[in-house]
N, C-alpha and C. Protein backbone atom coordinates (compact mmCIF):
# COMPACT_ATOMS: atom_id res chain seq x y z
N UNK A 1 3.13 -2.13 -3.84
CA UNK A 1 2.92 -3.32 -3.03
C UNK A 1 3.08 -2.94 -1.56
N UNK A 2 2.42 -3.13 -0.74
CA UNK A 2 2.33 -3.23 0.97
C UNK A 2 2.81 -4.24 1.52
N UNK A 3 3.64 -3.86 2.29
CA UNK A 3 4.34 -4.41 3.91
C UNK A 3 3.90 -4.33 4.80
N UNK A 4 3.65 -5.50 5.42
CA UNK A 4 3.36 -5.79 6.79
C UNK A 4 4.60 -5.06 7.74
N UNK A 5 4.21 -4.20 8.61
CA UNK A 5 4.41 -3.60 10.14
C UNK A 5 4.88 -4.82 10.80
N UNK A 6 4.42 -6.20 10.76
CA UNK A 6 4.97 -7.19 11.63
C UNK A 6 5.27 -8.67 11.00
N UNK A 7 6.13 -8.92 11.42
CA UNK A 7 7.41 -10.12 11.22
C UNK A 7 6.18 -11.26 12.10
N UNK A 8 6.21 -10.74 13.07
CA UNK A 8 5.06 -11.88 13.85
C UNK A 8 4.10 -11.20 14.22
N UNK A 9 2.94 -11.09 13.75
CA UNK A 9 1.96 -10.29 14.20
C UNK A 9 1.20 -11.13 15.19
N UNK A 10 1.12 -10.74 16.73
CA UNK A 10 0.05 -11.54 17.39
C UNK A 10 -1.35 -11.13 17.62
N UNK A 11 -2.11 -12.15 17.79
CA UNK A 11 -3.73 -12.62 17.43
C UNK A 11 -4.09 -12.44 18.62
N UNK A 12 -3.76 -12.48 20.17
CA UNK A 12 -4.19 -12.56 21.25
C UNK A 12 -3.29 -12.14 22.28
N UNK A 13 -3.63 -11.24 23.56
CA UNK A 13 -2.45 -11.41 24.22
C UNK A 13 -2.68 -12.23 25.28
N UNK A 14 -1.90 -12.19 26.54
CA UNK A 14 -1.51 -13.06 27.07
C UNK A 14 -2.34 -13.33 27.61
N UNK A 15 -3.73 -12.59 28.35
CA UNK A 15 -4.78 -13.10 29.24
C UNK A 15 -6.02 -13.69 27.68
N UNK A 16 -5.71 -13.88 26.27
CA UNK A 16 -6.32 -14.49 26.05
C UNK A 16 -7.48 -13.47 25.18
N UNK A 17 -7.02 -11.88 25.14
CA UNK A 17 -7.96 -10.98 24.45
C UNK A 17 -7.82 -10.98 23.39
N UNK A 18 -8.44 -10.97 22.23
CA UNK A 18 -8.33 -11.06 20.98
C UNK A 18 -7.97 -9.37 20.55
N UNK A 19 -7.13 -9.30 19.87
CA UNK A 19 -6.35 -8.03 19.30
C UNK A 19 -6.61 -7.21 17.64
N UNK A 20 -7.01 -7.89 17.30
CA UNK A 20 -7.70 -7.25 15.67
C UNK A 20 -9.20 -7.77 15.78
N UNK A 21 -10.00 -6.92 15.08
CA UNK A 21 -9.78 -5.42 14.71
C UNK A 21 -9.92 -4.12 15.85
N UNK A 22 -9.16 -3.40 16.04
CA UNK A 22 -9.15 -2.11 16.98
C UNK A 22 -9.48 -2.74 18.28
N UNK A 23 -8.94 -3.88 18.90
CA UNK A 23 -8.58 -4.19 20.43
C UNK A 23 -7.31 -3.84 20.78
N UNK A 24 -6.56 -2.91 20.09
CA UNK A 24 -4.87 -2.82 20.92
C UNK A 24 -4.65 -1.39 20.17
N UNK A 25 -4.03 -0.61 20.98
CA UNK A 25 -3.06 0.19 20.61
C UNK A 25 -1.98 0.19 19.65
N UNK A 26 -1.56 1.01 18.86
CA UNK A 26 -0.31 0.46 18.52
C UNK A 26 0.56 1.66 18.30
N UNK A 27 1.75 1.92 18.85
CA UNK A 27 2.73 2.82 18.65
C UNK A 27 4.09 2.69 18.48
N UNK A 28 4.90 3.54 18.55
CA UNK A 28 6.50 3.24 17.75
C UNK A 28 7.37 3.57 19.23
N UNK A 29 7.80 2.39 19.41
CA UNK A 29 8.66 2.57 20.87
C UNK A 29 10.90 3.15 20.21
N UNK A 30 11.12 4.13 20.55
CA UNK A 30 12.78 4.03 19.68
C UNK A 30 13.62 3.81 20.59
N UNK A 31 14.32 2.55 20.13
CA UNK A 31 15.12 1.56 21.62
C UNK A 31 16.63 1.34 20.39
N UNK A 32 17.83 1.21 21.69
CA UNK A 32 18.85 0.56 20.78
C UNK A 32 19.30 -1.07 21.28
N UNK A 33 18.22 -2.05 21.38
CA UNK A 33 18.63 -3.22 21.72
C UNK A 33 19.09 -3.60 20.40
N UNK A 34 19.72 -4.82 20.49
CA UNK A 34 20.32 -5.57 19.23
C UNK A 34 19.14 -6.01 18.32
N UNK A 35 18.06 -6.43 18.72
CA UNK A 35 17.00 -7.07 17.65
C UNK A 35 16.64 -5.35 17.13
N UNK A 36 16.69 -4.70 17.41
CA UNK A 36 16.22 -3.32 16.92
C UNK A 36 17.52 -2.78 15.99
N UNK A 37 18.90 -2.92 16.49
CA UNK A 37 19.59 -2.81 15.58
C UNK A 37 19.73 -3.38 14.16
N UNK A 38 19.40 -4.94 14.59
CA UNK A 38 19.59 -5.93 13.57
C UNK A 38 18.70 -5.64 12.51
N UNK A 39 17.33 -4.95 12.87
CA UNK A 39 15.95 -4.68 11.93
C UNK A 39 16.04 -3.92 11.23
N UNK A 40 17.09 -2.29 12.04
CA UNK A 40 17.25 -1.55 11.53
C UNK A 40 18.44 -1.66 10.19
N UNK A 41 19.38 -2.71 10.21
CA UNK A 41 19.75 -2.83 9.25
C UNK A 41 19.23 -3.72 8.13
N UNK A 42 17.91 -3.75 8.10
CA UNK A 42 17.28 -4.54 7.30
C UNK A 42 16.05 -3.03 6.27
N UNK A 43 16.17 -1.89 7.64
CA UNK A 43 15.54 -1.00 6.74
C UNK A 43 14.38 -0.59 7.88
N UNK A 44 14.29 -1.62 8.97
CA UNK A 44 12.97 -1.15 9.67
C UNK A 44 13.12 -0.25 10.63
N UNK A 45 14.14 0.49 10.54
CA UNK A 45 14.14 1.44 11.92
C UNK A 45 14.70 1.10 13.25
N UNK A 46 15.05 1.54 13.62
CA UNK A 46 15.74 2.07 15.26
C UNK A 46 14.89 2.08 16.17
N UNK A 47 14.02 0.65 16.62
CA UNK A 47 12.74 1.23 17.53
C UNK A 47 11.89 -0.02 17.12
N UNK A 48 10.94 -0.41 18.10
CA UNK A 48 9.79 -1.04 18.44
C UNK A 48 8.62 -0.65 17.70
N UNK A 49 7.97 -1.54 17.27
CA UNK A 49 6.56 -1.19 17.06
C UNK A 49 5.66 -1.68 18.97
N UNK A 50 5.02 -0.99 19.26
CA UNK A 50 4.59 -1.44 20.20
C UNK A 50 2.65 -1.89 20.60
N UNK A 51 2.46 -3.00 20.67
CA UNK A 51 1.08 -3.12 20.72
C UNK A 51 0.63 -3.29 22.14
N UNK A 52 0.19 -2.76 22.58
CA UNK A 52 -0.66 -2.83 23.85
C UNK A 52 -2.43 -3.27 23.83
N UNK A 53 -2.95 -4.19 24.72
CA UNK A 53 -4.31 -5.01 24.40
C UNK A 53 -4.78 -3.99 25.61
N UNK A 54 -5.92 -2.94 24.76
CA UNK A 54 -6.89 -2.37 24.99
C UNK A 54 -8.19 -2.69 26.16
N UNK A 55 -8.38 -3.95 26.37
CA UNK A 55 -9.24 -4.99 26.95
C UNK A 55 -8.51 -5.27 28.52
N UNK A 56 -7.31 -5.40 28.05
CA UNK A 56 -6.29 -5.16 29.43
C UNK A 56 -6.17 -4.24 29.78
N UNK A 57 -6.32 -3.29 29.19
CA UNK A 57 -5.94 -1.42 30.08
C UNK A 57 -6.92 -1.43 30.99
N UNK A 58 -8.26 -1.75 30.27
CA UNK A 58 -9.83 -1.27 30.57
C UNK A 58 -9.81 -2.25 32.36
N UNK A 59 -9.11 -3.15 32.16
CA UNK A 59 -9.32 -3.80 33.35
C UNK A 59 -7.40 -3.77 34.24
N UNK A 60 -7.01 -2.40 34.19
CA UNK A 60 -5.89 -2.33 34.80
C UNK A 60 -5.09 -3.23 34.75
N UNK A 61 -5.02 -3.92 34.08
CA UNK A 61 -3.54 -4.72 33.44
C UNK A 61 -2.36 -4.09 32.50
N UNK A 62 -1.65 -4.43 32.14
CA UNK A 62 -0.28 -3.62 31.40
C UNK A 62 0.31 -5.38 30.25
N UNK A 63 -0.67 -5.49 29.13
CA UNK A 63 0.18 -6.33 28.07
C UNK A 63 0.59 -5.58 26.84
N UNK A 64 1.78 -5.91 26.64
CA UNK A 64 2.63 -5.42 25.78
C UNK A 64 3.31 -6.28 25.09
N UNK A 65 2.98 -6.37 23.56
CA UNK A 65 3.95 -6.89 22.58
C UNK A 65 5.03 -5.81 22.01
N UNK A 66 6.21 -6.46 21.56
CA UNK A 66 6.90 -5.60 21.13
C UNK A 66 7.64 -6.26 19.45
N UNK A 67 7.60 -5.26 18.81
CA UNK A 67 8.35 -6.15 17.03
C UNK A 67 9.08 -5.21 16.95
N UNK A 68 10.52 -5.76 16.78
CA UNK A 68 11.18 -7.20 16.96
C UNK A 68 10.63 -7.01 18.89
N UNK A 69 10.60 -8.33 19.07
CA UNK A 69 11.09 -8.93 20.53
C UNK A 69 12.20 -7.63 21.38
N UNK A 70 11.56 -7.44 22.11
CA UNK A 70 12.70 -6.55 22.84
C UNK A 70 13.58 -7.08 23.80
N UNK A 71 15.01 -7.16 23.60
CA UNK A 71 16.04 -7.69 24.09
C UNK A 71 16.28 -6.75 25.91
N UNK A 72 15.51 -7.67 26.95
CA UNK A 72 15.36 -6.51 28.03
C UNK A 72 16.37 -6.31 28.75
N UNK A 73 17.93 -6.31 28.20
CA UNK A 73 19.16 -6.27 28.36
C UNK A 73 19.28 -4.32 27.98
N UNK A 74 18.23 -3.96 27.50
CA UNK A 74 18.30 -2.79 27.53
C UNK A 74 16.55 -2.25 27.49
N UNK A 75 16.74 -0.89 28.41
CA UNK A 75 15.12 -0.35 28.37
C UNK A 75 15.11 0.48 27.38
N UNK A 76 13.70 0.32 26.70
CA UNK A 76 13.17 1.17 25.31
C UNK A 76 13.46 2.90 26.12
N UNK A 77 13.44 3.54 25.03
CA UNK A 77 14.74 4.81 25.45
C UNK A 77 12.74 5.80 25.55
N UNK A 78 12.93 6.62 25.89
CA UNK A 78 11.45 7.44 26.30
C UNK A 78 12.47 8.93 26.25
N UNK A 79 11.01 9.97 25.84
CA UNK A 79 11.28 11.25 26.00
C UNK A 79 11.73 11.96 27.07
């Protein structure tokens, strides 16, 4: 049986671009905010899924979803 990657999967981002099929990026952000902790004790990992809208890059914008919600009480941790 298959699991959904997202708890809330969103349909559009914020200027209104539609995001499925292959309009967004999607990659694994590894952060220790509390909604990331809390997930991770549910089994989902230590870290963000991160979607970025493709449609917005193309026109120099920066939208970003994050699952879970990223608590911006702390920044997603980078290489």
């Amino acid at each position: 049986m298959s699991a959904s990657l997202f708890e809330n999967k969103p349909e559009y981002c914020l200027f209104g671009h539609e995001l499925w099929p292959g309009q967004a990026q999607v990659s694994w952000t590894p952060c220790i905010c509390a909604p990331t902790r809390e997930a991770a004790g549910r089994g989902r990992g230590m870290g963000h899924l991160r979607v970025a809208c493709t449609s917005c890059r193309d026109q120099l914008r920066q939208t970003v979803f994050f699952e879970p919600p990223h608590d911006s009480g702390h920044r997603p941790l980078t290489g």
